[in-house]
C-alpha atoms as a PDB file:
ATOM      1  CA  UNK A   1     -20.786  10.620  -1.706  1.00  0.00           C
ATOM      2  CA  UNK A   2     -20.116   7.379  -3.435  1.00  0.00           C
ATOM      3  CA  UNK A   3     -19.928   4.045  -1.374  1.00  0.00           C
ATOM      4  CA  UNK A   4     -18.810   0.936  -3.202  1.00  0.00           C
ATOM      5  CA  UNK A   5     -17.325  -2.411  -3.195  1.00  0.00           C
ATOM      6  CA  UNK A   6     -15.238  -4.230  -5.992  1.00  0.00           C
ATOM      7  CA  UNK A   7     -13.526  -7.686  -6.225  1.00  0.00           C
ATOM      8  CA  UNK A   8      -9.608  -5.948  -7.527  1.00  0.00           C
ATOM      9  CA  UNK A   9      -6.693  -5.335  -6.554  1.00  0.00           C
ATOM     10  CA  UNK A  10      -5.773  -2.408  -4.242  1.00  0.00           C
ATOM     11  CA  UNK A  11      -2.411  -1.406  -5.475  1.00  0.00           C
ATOM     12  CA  UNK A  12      -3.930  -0.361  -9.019  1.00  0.00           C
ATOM     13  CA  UNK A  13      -6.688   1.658  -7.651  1.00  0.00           C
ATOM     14  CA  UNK A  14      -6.234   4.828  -9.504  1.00  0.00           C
ATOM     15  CA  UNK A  15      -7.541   6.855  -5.970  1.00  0.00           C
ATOM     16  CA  UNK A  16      -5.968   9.565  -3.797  1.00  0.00           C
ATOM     17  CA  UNK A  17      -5.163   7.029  -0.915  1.00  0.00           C
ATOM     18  CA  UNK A  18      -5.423   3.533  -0.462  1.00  0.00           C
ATOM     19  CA  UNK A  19      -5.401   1.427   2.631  1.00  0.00           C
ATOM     20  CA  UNK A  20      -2.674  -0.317   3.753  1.00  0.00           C
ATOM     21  CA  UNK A  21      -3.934  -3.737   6.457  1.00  0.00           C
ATOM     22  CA  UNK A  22      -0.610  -3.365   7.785  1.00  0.00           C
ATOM     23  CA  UNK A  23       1.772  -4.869  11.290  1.00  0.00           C
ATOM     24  CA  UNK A  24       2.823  -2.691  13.797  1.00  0.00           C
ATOM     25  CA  UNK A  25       6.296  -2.777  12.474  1.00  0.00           C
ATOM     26  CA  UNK A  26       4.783  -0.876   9.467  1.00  0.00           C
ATOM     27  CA  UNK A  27       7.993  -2.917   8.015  1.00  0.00           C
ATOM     28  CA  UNK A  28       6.260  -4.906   5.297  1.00  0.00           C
ATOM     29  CA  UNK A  29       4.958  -8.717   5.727  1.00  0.00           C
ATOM     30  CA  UNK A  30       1.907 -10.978   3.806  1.00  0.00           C
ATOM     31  CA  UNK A  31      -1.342 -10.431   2.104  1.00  0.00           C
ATOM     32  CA  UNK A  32      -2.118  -6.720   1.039  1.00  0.00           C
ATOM     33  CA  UNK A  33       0.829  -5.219   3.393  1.00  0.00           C
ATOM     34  CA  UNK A  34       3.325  -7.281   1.057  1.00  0.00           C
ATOM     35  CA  UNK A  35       1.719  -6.590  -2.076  1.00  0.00           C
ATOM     36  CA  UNK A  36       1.003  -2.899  -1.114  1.00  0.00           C
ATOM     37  CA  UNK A  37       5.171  -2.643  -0.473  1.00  0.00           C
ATOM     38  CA  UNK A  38       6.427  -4.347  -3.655  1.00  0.00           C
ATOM     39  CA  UNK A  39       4.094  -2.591  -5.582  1.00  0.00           C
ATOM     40  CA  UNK A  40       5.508   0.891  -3.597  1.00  0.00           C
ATOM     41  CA  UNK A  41       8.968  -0.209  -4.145  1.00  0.00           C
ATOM     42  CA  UNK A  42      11.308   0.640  -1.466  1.00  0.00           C
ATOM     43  CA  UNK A  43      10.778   4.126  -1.314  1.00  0.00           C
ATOM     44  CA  UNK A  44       7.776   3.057   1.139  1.00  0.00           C
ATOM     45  CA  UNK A  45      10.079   0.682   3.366  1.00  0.00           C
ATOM     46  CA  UNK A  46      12.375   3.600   3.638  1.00  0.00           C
ATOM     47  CA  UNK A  47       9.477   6.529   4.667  1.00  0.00           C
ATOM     48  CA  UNK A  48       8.286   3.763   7.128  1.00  0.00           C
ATOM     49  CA  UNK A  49      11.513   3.244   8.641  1.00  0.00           C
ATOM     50  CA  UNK A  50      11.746   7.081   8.814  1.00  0.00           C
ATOM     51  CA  UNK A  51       7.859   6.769  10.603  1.00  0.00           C
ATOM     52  CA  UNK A  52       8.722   4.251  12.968  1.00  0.00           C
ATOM     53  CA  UNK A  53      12.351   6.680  13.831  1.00  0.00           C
ATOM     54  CA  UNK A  54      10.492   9.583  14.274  1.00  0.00           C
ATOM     55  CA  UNK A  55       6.909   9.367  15.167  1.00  0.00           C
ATOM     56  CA  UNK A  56       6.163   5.767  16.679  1.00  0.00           C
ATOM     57  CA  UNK A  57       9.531   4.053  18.182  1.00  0.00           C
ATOM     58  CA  UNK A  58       7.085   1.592  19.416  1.00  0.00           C
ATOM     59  CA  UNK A  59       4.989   0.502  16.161  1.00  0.00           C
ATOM     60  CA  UNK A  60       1.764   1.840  14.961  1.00  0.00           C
ATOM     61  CA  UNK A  61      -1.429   0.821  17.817  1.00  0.00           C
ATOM     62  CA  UNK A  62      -3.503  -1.073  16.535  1.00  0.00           C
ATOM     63  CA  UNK A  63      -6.528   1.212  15.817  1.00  0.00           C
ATOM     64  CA  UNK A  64      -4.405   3.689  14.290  1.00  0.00           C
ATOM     65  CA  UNK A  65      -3.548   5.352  11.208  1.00  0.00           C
ATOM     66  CA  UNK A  66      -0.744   7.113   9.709  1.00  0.00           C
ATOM     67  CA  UNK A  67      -0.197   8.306   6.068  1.00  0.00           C
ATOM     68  CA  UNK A  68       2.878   7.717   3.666  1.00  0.00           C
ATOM     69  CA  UNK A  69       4.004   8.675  -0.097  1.00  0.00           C
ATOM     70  CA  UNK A  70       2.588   5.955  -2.474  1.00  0.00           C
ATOM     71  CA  UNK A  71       5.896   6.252  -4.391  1.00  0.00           C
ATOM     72  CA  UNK A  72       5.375   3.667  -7.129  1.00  0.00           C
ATOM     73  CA  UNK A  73       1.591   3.075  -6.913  1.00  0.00           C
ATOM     74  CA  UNK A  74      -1.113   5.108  -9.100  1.00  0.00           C
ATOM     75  CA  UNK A  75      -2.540   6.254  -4.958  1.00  0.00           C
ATOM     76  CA  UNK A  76      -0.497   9.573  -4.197  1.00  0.00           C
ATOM     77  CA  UNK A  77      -0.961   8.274  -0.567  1.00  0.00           C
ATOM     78  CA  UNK A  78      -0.587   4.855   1.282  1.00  0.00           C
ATOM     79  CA  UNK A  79      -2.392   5.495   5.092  1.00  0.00           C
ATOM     80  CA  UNK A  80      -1.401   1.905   7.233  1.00  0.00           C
ATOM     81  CA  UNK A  81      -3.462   0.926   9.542  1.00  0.00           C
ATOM     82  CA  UNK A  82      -3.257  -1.843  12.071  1.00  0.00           C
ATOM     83  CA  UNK A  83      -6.229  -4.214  13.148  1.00  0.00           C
ATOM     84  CA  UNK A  84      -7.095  -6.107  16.000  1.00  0.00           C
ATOM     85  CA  UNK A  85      -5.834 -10.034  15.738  1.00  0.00           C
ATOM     86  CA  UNK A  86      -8.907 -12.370  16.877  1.00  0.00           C
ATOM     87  CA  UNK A  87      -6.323 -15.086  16.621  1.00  0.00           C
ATOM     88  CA  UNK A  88      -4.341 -13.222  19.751  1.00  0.00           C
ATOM     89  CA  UNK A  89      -7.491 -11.946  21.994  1.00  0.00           C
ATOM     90  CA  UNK A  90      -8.034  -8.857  20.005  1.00  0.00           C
ATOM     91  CA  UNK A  91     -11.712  -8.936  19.225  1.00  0.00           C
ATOM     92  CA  UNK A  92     -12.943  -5.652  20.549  1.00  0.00           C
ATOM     93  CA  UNK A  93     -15.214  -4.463  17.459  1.00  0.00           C
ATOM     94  CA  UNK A  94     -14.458  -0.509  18.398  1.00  0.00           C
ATOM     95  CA  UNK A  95     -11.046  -1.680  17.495  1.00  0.00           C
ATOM     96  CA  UNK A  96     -11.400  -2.694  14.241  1.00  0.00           C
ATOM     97  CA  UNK A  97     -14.259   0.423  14.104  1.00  0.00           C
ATOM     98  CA  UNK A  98     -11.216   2.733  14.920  1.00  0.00           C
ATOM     99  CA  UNK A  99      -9.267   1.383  12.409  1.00  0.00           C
ATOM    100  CA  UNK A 100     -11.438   2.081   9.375  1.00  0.00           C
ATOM    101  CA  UNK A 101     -12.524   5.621  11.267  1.00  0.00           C
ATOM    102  CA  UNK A 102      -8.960   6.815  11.904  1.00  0.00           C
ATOM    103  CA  UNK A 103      -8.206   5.908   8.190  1.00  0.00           C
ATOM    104  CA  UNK A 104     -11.550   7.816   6.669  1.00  0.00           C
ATOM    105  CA  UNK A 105     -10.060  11.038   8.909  1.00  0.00           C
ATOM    106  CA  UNK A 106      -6.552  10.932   7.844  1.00  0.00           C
ATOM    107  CA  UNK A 107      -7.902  10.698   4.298  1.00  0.00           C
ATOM    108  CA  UNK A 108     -10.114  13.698   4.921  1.00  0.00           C
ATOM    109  CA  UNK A 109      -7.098  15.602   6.246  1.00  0.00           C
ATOM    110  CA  UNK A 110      -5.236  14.516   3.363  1.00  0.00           C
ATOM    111  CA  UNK A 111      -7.722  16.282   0.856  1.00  0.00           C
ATOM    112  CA  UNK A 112      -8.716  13.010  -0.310  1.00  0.00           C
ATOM    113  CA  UNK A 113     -11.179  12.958  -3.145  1.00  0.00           C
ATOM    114  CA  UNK A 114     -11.516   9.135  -2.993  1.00  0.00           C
ATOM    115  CA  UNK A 115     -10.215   6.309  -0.892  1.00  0.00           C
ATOM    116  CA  UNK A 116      -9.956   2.660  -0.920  1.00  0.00           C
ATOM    117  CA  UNK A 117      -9.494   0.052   1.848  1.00  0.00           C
ATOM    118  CA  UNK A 118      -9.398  -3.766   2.004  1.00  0.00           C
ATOM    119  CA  UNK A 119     -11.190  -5.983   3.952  1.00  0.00           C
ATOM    120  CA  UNK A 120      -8.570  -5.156   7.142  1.00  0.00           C
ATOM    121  CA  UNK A 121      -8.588  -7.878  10.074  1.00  0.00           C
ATOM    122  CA  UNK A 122     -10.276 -10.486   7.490  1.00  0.00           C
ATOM    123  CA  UNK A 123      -7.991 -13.314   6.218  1.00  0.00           C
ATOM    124  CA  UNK A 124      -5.107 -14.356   8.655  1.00  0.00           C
ATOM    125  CA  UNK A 125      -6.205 -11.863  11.201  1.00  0.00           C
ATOM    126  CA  UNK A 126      -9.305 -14.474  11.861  1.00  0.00           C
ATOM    127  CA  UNK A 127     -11.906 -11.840  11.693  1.00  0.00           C
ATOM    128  CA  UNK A 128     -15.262 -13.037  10.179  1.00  0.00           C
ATOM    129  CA  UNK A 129     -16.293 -11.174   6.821  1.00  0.00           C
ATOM    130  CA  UNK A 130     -19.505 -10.147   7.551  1.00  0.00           C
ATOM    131  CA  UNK A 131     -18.500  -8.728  10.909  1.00  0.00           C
ATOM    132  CA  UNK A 132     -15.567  -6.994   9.280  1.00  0.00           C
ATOM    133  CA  UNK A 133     -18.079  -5.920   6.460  1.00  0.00           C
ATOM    134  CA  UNK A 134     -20.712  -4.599   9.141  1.00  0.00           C
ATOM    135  CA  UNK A 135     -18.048  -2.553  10.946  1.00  0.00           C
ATOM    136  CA  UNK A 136     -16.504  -0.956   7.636  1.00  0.00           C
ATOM    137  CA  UNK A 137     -19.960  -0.187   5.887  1.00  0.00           C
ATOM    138  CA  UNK A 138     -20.712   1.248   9.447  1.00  0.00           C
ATOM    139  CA  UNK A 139     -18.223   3.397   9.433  1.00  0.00           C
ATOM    140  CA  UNK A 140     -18.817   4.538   5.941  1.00  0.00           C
ATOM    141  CA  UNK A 141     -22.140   5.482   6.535  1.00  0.00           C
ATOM    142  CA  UNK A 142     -21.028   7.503   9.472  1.00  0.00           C
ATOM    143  CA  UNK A 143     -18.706   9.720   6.905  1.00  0.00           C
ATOM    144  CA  UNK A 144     -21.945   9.312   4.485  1.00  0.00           C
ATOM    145  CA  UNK A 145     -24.090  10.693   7.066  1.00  0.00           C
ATOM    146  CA  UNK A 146     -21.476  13.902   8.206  1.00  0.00           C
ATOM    147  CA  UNK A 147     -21.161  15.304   4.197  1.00  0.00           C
ATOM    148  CA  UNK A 148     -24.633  15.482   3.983  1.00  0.00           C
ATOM    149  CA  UNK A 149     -25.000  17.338   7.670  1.00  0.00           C
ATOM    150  CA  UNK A 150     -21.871  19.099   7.507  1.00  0.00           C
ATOM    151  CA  UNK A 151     -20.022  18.445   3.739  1.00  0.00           C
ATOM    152  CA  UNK A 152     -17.145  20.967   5.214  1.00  0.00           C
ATOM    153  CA  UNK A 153     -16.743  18.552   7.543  1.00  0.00           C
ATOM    154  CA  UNK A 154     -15.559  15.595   5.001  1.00  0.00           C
ATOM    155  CA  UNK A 155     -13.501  18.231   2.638  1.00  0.00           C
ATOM    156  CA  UNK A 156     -13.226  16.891  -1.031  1.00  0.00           C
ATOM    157  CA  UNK A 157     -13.979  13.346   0.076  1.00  0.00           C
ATOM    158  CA  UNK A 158     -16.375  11.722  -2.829  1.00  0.00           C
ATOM    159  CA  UNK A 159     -15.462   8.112  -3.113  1.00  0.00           C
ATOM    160  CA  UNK A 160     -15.010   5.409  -0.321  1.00  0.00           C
ATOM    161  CA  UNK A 161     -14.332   2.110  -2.545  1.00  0.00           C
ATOM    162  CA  UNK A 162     -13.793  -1.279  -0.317  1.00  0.00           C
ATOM    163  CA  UNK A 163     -11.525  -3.305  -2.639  1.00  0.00           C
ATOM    164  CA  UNK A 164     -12.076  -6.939  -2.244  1.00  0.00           C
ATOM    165  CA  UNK A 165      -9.821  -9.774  -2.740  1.00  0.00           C
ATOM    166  CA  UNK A 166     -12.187 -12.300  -3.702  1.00  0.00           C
ATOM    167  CA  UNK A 167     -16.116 -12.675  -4.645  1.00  0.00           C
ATOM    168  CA  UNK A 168     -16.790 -14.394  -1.232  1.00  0.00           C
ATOM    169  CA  UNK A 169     -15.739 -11.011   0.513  1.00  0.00           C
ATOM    170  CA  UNK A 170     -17.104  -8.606  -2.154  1.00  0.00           C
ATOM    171  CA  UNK A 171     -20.459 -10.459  -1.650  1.00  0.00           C
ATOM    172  CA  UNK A 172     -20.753  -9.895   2.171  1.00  0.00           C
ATOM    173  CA  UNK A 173     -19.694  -6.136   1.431  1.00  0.00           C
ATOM    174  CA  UNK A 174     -22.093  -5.923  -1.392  1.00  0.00           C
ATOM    175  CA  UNK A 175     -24.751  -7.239   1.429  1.00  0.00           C
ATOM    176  CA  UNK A 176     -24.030  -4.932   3.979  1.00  0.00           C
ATOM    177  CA  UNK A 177     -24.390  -1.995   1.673  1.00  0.00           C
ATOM    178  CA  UNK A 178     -27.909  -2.914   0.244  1.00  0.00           C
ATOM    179  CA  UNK A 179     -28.921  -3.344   3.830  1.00  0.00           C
ATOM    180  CA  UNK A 180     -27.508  -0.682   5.413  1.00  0.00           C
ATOM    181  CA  UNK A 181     -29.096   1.319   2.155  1.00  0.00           C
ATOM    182  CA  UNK A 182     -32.740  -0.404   2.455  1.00  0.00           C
ATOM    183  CA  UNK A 183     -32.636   0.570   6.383  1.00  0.00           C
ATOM    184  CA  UNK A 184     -31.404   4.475   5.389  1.00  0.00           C
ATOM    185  CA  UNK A 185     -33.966   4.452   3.064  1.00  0.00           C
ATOM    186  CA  UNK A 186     -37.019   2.867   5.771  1.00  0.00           C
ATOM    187  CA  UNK A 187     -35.620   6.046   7.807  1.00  0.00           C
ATOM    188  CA  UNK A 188     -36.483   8.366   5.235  1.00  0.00           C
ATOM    189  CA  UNK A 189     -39.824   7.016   4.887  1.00  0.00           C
ATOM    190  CA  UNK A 190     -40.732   7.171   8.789  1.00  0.00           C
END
């Protein structure tokens, strides 16, 4: 399994699914949720209305993950997922930990050969980088860790690619995944 980050832009990632950071209303709004949608065209604002008729009358939790058409976009899939606010109280890390988890899994389910995700809860969401980096890479090296012990387990997954909007964010990804490589490796060794 591959683990990377890259400074791009997530609506031309030529993947299986890509990550959308998106609201509750799963109804569009700024930053990659906006650009995600007019890149979809409104085929996805129409199979998210049809989502939030049939499945979640309430919005999507935040945590949560639920899958889409990518209509427009090179992605076959779009999975939205919600993440805590820090700027309204939400700063429970297994939060943001859920939301990257539930994503991986409904990727997995998809038959997903590779996925990427953005930086979710980082910009106006008030999350710090390198905690949002931590808890991504974390959860990366959890599905890492399960297709070497059980590769059934992770299907056809190969590729988990954290697309970055800017060099300051790629950076503290980059980080995170030497470290959390050098301390995999120090395992090995002991």
């Amino acid at each position: 399994m591959r683990i990377e980050a890259v400074v791009g832009d997530i609506t031309t990632e030529k993947v299986d699914a890509i990550v959308n950071a998106a609201n509750s209303t799963l109804l569009g709004g700024g930053g990659v949720d906006g650009a995600i949608h007019r890149a979809a065209g409104p085929g996805l604002l129409d199979a998210c209305q049809k989502v939030r008729d049939t499945e979640l009358p309430d919005g999507l939790p935040v945590g949560r993950a639920v899958a889409t058409p990518g209509f427009d976009l090179p992605a076959a899939w779009v999975i939205h997922t919600v993440g805590p606010n820090l700027h309204a109280g939400e700063d429970d890390p297994a939060l943001l930990r859920a939301c990257f988890d539930s994503s991986l899994e409904l990727a997995i389910q998809l038959g997903c050969t590779g996925i990427a995700l953005p930086a979710v809860s980082a910009g106006v969401y008030g999350w710090p980088i390198a905690r949002v980096a931590e808890i991504a890479v974390a959860a990366a090296r959890a599905v890492e860790r399960l297709a070497r012990t059980d590769p059934d387990a992770v299907g056809s997954l190969e590729l988990i690619r954290f697309v970055l909007s800017s060099k300051g964010n790629h950076e503290a990804f980059a980080r995170e995944l030497a470290r959390t490589k050098r301390d995999r490796s120090a395992q090995k060794l002991d």
